[in-house]
C-alpha atoms as a PDB file:
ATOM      1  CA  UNK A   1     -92.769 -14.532 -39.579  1.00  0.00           C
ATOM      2  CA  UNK A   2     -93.431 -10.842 -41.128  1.00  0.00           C
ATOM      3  CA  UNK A   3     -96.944  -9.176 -41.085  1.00  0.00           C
ATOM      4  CA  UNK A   4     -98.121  -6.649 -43.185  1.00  0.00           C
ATOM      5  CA  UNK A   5    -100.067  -3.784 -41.084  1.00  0.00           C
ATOM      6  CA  UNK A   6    -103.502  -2.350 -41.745  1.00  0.00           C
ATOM      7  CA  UNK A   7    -101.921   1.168 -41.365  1.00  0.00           C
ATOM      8  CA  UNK A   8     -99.708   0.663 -44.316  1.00  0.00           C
ATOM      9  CA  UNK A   9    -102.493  -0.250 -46.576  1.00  0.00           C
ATOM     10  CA  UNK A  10    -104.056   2.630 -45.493  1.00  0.00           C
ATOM     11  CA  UNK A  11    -101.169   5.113 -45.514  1.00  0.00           C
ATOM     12  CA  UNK A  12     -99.302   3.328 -48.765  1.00  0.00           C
ATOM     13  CA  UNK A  13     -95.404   1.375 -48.787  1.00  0.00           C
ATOM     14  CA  UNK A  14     -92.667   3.052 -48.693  1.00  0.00           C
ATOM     15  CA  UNK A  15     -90.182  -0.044 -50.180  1.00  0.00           C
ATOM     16  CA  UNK A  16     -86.984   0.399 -51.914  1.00  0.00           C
ATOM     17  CA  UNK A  17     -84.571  -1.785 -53.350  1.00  0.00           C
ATOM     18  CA  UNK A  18     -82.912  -3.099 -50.833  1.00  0.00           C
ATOM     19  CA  UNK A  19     -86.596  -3.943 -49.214  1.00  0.00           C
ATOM     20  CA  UNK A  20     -87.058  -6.248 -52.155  1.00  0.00           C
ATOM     21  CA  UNK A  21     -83.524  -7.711 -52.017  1.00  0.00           C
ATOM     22  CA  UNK A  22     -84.187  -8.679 -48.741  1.00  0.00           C
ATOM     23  CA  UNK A  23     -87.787 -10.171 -49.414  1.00  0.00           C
ATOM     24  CA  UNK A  24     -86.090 -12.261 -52.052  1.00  0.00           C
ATOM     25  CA  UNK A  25     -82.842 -13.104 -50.743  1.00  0.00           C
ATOM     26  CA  UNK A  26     -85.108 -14.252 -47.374  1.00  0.00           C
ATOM     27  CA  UNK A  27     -86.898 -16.754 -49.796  1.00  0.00           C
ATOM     28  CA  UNK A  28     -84.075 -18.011 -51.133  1.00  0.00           C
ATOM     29  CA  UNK A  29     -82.779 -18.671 -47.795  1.00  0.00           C
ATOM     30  CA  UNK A  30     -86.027 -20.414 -46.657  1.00  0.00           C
ATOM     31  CA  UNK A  31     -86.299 -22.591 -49.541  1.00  0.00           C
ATOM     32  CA  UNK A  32     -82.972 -24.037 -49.346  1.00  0.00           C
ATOM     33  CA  UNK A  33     -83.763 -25.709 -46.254  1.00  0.00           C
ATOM     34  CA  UNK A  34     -85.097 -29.227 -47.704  1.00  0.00           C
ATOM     35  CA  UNK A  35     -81.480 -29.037 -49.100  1.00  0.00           C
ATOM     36  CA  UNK A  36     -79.748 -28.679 -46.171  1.00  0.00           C
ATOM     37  CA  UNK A  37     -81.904 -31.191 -44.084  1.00  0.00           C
ATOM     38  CA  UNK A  38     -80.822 -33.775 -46.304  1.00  0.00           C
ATOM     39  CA  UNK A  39     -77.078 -32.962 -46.264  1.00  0.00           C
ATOM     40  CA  UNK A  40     -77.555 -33.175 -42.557  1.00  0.00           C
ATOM     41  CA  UNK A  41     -76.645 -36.621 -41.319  1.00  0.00           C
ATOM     42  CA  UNK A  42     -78.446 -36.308 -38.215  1.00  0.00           C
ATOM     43  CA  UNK A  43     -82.334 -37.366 -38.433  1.00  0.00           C
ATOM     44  CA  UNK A  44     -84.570 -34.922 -40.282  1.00  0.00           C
ATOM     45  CA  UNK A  45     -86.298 -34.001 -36.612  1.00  0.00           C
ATOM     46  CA  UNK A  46     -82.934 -34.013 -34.948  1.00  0.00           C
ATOM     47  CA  UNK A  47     -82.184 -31.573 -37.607  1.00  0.00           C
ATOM     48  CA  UNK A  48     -85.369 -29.550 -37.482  1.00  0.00           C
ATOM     49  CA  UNK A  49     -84.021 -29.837 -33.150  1.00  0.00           C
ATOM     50  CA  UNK A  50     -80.990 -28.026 -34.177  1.00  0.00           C
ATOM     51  CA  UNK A  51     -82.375 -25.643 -36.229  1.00  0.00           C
ATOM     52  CA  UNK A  52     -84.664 -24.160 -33.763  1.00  0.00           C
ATOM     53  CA  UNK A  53     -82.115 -24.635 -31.025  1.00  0.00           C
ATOM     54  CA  UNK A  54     -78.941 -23.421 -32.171  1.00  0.00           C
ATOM     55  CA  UNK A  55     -79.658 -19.614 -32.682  1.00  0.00           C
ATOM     56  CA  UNK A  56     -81.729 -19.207 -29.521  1.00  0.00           C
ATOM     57  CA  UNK A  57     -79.381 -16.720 -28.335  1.00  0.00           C
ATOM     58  CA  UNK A  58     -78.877 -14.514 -31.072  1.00  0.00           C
ATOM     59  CA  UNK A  59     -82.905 -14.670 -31.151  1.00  0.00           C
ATOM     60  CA  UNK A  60     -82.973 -13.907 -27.463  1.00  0.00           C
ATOM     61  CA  UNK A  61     -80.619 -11.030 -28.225  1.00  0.00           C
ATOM     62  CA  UNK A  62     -82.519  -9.690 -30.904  1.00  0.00           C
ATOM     63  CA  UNK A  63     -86.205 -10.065 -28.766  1.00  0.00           C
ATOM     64  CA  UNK A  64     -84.311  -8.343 -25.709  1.00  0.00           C
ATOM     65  CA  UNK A  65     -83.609  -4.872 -28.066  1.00  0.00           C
ATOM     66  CA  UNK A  66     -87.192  -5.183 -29.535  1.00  0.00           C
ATOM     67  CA  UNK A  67     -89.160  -6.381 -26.271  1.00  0.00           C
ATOM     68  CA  UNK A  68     -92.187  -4.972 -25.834  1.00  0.00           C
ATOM     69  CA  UNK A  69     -93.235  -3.068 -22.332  1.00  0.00           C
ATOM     70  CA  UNK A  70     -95.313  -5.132 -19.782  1.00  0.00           C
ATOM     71  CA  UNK A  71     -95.388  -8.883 -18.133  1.00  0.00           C
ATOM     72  CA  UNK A  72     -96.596 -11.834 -20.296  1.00  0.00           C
ATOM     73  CA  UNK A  73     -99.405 -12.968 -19.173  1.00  0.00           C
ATOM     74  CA  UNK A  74    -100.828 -16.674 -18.759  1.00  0.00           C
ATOM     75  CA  UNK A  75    -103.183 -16.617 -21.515  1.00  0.00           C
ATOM     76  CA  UNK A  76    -100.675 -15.332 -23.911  1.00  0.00           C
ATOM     77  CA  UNK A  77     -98.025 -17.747 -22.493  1.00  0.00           C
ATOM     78  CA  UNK A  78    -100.571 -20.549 -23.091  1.00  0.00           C
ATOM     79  CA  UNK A  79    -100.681 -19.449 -26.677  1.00  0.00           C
ATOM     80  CA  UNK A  80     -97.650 -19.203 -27.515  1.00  0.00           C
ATOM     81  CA  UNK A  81     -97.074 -22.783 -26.034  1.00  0.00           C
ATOM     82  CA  UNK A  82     -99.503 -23.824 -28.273  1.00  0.00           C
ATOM     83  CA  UNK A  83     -97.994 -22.101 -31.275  1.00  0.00           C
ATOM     84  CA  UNK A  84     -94.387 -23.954 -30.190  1.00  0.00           C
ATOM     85  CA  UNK A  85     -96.350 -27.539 -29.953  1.00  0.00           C
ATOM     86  CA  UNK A  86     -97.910 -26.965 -33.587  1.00  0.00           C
ATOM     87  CA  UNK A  87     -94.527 -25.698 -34.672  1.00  0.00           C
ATOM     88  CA  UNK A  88     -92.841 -28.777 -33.909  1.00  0.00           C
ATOM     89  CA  UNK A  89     -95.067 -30.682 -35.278  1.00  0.00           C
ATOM     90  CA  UNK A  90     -94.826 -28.914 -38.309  1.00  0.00           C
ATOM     91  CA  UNK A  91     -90.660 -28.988 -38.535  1.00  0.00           C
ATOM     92  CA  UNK A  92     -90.985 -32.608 -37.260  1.00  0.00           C
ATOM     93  CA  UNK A  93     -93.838 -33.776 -40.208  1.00  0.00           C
ATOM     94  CA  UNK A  94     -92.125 -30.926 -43.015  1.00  0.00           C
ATOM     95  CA  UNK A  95     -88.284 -32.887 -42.642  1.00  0.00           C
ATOM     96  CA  UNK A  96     -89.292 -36.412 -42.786  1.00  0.00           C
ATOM     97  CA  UNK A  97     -91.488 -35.383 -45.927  1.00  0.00           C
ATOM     98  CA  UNK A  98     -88.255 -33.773 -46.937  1.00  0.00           C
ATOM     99  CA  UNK A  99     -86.668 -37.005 -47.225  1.00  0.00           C
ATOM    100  CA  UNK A 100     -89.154 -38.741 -48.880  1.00  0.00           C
ATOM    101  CA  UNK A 101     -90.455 -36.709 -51.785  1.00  0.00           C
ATOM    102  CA  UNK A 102     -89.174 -34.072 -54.686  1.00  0.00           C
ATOM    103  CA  UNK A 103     -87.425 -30.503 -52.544  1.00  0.00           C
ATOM    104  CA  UNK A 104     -90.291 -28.720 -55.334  1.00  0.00           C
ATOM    105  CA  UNK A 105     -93.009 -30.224 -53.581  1.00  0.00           C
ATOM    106  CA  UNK A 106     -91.502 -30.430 -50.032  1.00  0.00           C
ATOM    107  CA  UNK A 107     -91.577 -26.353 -50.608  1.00  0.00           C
ATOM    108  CA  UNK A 108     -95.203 -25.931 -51.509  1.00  0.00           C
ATOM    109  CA  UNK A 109     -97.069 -28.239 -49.905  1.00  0.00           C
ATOM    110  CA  UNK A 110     -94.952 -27.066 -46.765  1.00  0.00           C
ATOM    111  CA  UNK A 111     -96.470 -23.913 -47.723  1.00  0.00           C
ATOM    112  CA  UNK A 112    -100.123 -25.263 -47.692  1.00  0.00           C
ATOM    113  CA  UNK A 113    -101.201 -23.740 -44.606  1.00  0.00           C
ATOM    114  CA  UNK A 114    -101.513 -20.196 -45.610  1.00  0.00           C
ATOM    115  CA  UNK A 115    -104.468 -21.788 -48.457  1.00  0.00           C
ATOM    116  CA  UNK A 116    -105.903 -24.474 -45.460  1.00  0.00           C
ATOM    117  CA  UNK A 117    -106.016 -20.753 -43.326  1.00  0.00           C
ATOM    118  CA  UNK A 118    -108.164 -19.691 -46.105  1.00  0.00           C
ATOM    119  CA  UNK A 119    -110.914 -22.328 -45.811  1.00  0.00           C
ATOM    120  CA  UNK A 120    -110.708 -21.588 -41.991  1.00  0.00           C
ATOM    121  CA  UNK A 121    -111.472 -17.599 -42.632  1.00  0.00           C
ATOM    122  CA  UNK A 122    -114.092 -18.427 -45.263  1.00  0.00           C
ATOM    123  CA  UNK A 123    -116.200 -20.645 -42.255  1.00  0.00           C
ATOM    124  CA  UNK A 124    -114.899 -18.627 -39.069  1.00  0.00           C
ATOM    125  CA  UNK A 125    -116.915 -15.674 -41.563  1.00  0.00           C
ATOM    126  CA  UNK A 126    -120.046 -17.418 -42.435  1.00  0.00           C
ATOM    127  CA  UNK A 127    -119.937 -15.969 -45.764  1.00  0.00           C
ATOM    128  CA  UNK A 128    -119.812 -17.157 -49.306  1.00  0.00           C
ATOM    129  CA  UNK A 129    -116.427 -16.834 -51.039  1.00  0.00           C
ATOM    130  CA  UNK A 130    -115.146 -14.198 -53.274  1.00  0.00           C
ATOM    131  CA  UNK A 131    -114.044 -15.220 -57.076  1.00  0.00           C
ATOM    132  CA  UNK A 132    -110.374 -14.717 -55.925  1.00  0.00           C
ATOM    133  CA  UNK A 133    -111.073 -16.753 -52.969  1.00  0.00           C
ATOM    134  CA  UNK A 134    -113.186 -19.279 -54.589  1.00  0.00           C
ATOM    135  CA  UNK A 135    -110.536 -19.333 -57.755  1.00  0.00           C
ATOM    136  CA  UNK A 136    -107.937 -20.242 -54.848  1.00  0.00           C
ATOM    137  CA  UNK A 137    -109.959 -22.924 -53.311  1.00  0.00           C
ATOM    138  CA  UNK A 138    -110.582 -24.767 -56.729  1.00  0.00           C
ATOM    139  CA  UNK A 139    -106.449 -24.161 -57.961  1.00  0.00           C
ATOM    140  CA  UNK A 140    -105.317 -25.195 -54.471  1.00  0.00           C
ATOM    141  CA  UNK A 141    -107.566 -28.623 -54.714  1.00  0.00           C
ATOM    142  CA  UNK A 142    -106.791 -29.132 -58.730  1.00  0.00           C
ATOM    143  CA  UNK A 143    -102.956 -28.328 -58.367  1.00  0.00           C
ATOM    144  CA  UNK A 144    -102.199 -31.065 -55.177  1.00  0.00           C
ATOM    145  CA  UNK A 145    -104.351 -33.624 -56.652  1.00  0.00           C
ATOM    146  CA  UNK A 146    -101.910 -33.102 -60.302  1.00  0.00           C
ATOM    147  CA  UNK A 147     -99.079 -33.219 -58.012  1.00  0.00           C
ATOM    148  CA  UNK A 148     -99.965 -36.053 -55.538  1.00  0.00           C
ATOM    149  CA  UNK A 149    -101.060 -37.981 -58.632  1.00  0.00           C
ATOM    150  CA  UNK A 150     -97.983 -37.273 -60.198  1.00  0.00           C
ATOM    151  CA  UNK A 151     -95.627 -38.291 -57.425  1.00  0.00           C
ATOM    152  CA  UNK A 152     -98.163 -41.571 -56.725  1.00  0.00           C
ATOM    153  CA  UNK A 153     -96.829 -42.856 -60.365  1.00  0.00           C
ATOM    154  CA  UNK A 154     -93.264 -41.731 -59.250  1.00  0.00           C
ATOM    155  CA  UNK A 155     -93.195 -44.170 -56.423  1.00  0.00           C
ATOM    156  CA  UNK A 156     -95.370 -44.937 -52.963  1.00  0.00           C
ATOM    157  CA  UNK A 157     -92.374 -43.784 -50.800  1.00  0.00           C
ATOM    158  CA  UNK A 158     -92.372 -39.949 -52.381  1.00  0.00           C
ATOM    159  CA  UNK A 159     -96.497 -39.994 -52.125  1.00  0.00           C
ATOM    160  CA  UNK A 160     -95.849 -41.027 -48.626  1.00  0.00           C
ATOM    161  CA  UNK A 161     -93.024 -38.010 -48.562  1.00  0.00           C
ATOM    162  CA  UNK A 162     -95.970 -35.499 -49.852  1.00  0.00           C
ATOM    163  CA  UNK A 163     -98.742 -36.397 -47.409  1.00  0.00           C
ATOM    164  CA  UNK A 164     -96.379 -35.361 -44.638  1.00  0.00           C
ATOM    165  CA  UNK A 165     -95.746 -32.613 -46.112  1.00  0.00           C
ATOM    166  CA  UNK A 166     -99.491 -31.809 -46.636  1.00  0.00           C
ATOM    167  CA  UNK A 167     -99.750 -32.570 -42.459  1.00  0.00           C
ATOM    168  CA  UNK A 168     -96.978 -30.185 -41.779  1.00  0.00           C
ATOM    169  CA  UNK A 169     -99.038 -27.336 -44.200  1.00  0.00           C
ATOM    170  CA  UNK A 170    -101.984 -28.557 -41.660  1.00  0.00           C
ATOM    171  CA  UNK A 171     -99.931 -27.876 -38.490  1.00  0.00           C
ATOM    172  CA  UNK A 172     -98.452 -24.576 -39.603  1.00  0.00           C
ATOM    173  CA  UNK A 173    -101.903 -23.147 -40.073  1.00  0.00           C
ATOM    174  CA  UNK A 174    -102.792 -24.242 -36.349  1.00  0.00           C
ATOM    175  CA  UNK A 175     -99.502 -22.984 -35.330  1.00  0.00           C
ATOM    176  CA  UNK A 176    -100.320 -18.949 -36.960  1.00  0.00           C
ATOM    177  CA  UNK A 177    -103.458 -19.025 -35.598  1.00  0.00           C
ATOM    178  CA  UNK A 178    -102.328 -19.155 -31.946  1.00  0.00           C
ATOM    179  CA  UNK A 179     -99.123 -16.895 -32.521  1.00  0.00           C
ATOM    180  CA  UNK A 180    -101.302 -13.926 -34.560  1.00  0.00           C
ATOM    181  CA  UNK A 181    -102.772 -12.460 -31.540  1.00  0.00           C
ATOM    182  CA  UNK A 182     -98.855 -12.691 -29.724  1.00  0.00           C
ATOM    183  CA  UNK A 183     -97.254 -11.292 -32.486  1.00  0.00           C
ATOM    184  CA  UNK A 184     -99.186  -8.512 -32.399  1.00  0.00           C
ATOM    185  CA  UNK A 185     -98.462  -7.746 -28.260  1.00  0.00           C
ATOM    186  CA  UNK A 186     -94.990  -9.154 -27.829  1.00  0.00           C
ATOM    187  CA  UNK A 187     -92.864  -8.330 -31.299  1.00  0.00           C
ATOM    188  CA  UNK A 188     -92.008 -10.980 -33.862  1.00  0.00           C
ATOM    189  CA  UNK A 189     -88.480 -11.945 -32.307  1.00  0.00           C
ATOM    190  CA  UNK A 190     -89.638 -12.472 -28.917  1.00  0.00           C
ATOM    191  CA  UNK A 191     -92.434 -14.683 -30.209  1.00  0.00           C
ATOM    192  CA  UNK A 192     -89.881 -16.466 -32.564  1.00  0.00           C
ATOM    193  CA  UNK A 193     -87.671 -16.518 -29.207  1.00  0.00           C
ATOM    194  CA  UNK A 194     -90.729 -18.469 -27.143  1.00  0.00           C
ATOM    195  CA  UNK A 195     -92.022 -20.745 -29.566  1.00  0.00           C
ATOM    196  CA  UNK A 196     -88.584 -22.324 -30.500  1.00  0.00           C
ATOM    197  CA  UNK A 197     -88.086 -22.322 -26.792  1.00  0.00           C
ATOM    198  CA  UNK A 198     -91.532 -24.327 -26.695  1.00  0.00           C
ATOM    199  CA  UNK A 199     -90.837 -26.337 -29.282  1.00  0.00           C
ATOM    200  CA  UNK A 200     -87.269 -27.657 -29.093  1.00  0.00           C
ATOM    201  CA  UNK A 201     -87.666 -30.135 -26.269  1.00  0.00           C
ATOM    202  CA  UNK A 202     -90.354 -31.359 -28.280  1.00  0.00           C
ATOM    203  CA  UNK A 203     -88.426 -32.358 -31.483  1.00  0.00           C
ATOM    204  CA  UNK A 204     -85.881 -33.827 -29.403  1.00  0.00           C
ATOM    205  CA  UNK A 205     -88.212 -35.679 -27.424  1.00  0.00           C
ATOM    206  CA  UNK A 206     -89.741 -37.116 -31.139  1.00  0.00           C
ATOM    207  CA  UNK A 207     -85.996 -37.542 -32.590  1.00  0.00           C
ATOM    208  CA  UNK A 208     -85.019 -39.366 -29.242  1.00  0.00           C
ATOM    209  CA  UNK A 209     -88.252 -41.637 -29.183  1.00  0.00           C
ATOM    210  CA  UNK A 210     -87.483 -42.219 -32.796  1.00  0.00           C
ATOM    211  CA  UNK A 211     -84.820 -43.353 -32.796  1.00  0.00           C
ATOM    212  CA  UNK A 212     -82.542 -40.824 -34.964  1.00  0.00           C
ATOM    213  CA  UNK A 213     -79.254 -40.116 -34.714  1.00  0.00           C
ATOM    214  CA  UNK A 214     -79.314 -36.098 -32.581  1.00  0.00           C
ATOM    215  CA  UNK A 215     -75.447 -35.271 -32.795  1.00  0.00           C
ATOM    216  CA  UNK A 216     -73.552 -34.944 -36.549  1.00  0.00           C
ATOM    217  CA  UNK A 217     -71.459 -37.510 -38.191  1.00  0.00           C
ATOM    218  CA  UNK A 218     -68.858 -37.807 -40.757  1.00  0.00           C
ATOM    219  CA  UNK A 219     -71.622 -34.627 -41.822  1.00  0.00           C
ATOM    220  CA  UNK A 220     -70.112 -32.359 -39.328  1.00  0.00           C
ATOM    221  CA  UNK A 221     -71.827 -29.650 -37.867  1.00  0.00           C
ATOM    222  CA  UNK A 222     -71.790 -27.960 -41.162  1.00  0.00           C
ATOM    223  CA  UNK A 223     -75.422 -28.730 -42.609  1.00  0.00           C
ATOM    224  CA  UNK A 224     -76.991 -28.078 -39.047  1.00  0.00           C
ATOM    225  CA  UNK A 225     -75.397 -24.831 -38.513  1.00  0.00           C
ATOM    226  CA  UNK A 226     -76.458 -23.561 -42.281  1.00  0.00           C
ATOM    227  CA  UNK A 227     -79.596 -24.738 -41.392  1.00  0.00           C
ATOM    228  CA  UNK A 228     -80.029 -23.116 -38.644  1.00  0.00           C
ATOM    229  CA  UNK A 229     -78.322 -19.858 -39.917  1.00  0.00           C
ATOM    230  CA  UNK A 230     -80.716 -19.459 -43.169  1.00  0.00           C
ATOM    231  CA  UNK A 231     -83.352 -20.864 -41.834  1.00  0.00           C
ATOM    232  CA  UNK A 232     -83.884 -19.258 -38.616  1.00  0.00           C
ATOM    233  CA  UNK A 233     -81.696 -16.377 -38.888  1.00  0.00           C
ATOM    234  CA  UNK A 234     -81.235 -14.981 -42.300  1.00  0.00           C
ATOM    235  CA  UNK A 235     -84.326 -15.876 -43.726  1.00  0.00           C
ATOM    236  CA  UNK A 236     -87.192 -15.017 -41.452  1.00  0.00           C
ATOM    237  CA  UNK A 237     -84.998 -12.135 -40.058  1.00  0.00           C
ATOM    238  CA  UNK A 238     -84.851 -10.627 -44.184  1.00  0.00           C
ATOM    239  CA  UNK A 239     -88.643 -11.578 -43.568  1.00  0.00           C
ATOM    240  CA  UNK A 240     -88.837  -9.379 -40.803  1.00  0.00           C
ATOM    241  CA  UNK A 241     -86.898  -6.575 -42.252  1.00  0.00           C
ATOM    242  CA  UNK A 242     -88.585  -6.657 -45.324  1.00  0.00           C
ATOM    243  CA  UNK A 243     -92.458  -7.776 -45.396  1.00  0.00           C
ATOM    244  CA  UNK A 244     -93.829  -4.433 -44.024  1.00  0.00           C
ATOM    245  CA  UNK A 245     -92.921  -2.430 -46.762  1.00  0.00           C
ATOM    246  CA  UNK A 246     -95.064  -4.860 -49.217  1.00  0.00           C
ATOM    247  CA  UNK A 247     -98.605  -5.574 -50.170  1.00  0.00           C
ATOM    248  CA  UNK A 248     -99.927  -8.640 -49.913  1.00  0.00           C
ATOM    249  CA  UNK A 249     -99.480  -9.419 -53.541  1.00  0.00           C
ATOM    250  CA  UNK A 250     -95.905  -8.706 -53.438  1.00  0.00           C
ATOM    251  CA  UNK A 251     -95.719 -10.837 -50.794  1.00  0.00           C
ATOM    252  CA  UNK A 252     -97.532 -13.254 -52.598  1.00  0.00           C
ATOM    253  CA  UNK A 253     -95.268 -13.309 -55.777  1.00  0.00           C
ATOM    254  CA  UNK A 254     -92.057 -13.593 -53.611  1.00  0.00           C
ATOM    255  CA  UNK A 255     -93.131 -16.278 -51.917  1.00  0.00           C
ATOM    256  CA  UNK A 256     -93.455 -18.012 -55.310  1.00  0.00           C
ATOM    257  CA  UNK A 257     -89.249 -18.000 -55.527  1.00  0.00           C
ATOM    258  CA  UNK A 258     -89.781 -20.925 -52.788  1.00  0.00           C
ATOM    259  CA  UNK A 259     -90.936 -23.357 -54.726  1.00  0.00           C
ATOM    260  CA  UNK A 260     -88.753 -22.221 -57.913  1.00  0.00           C
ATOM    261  CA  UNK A 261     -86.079 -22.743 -55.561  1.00  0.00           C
ATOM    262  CA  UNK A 262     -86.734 -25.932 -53.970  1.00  0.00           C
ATOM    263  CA  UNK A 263     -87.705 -27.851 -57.544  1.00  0.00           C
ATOM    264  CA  UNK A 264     -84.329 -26.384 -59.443  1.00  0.00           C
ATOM    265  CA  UNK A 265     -82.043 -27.488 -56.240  1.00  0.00           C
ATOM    266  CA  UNK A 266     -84.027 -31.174 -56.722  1.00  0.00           C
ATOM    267  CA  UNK A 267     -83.222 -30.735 -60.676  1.00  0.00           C
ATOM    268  CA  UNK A 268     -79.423 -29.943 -60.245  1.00  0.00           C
ATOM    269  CA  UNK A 269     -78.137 -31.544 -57.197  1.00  0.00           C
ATOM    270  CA  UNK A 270     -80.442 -34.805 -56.975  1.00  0.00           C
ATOM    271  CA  UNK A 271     -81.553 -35.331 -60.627  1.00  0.00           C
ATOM    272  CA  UNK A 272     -85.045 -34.735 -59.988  1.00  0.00           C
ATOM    273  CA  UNK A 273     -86.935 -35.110 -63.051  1.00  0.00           C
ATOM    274  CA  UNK A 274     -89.503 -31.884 -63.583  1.00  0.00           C
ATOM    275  CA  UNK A 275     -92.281 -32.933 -66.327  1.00  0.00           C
ATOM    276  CA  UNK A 276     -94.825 -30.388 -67.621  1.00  0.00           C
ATOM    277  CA  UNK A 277     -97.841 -31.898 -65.793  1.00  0.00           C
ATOM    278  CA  UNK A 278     -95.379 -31.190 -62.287  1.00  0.00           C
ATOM    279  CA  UNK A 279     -94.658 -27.752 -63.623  1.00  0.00           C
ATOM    280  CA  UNK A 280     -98.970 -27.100 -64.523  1.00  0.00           C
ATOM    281  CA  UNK A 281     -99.251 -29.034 -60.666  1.00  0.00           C
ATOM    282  CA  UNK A 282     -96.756 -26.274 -59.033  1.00  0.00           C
ATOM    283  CA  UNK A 283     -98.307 -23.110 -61.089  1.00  0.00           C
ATOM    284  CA  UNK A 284    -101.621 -24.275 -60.059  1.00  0.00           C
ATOM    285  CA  UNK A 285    -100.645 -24.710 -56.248  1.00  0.00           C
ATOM    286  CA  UNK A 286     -98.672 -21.545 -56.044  1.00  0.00           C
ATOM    287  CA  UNK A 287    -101.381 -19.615 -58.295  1.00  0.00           C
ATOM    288  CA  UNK A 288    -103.513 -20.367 -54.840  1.00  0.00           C
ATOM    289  CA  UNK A 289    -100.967 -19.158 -52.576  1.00  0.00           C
ATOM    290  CA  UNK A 290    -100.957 -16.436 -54.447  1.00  0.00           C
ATOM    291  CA  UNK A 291    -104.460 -15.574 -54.384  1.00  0.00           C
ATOM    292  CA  UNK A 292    -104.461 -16.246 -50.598  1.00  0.00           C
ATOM    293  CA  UNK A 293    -101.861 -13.634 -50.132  1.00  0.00           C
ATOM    294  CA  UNK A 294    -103.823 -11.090 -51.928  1.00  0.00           C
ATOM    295  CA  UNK A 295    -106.435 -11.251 -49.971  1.00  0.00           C
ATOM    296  CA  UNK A 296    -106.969  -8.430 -47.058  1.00  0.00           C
ATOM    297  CA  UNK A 297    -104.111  -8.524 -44.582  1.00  0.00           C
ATOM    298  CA  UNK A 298    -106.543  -8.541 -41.881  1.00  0.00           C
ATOM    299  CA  UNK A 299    -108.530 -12.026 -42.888  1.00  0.00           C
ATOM    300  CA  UNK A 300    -105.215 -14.128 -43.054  1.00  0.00           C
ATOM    301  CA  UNK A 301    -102.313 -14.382 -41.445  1.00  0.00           C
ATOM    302  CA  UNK A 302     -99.184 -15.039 -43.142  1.00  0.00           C
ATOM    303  CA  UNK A 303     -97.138 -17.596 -45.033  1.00  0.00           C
ATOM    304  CA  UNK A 304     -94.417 -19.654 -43.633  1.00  0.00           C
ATOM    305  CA  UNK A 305     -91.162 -17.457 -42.980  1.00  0.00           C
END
């Protein structure tokens, strides 16, 4: 859940090595998620439940030494309840899709939002696009249409797996919008800290309602506590450490070790078969992302951490 400030476009990044070993290593961490979700023999929202719910008190350590000064007030409560119901959504939509489709294309269409953000700047501007932003538009539409046609000759069940997917991309750009403006007063961890407070009743409402299993089995507590360790943790808090020292297109490329990630776990450990036409599919869709991130920090918010 990194931003990327105005002042250090202005004034220039100062990033070192260890910057960029954490933005990598905190994509790594991030993409192995799908992974873990289905080592988890819990439910895939029971384990999106634990993931969010199991390090709320190192995150509520961590937003205590970086609170910001003041009282929150109700409208900024309200939005970051809103930014917890979207989020859980999002987990809830993202894990079943998991299950049901290739870990490559779990990872990017997961990552959809920050390009479905970009058709909501474009009209929120009332402006015609740029060529980068255009180019993103048309690689975004041209690279899920390979994939989803791709995975529709695969079988119905992993075309059913993607379209979740694609809803969870929808709710995580409804659940940034909300949480930009509370980033910015109340610090990334407490925000983090609120939102998974917000949003882990929810997913164990959905899991309960559901009918999924909520505690481990023969499993353990081994895949949930990974999870919830790179996920929440080591990922998003590398994120944190690192995505201020980067520009946008930095960011951009790193992001792009997600779906690298994701499709060579699906190759090695489930025998996921990558053709060309998925690999043109998955250049196409992350060229977008990547165009998206190079945009001005101050028109989009950014990608899923």
């Amino acid at each position: 859940m990194g931003e990327t400030s105005t002042t250090a476009d202005k004034n220039g990044f100062q990033a070192g090595a260890w910057h960029f070993a954490a933005l990598i290593a905190g994509n790594i961490a991030l993409a192995l998620g799908p992974w873990l979700v289905r080592l988890a023999d819990t439910g895939p929202v029971s384990a999106a439940f634990w993931r969010l719910f199991l390090p709320i008190p190192l995150i509520a350590f961590l937003a205590w030494r970086g609170r910001a000064p003041g009282r929150l007030d109700r409208k900024l409560a309200l939005l970051v309840l809103a930014a917890g119901v979207f989020f859980a959504l999002d987990l809830a939509s993202w894990h079943v899709g998991i299950e049901r489709t290739r870990l490559g294309n779990a990872v990017l269409f997961g990552n959809s939002g920050s390009v479905i953000l970009m058709f909501w700047g474009l009209v929120a501007l009332r402006r015609a696009p740029s060529w980068r932003e255009g180019g993103g538009v048309a690689a975004a539409l041209l690279g899920a249409a390979i994939l989803l046609g791709r995975s529709l000759e695969i079988s119905t069940t992993t075309f059913v797996g993607d379209l979740f997917c694609l809803f969870a991309g929808l709710c995580y750009a409804f659940y940034l919008l909300p949480a930009q403006r509370a980033r910015g007063e109340l610090g990334q961890w407490s925000v983090l800290l609120l939102v998974s407070i917000a949003a882990s009743p929810l997913l164990l409402g959905i899991a309960v309602l559901a009918g999924e299993p909520v505690w481990p089995g023969d499993a353990g507590w081994t895949p949930v506590l990974l999870l919830a360790l790179s996920s929440q943790v080591i990922g998003q808090g590398l994120l944190v450490y690192s995505l201020k020292n980067f520009p946008p297109l930095i960011i951009g490329m790193a992001l792009l070790t997600q779906p690298a990630v994701g499709a060579t776990v699906g190759w090695l450990v489930f025998g996921e078969l990558l053709v060309p036409l998925d690999i043109l599919g998955m250049v196409l869709v992350a060229a977008a992302l990547l165009l998206a991130k190079s945009a001005p920090p101050e028109r989009l918010p950014t990608a899923r951490s």
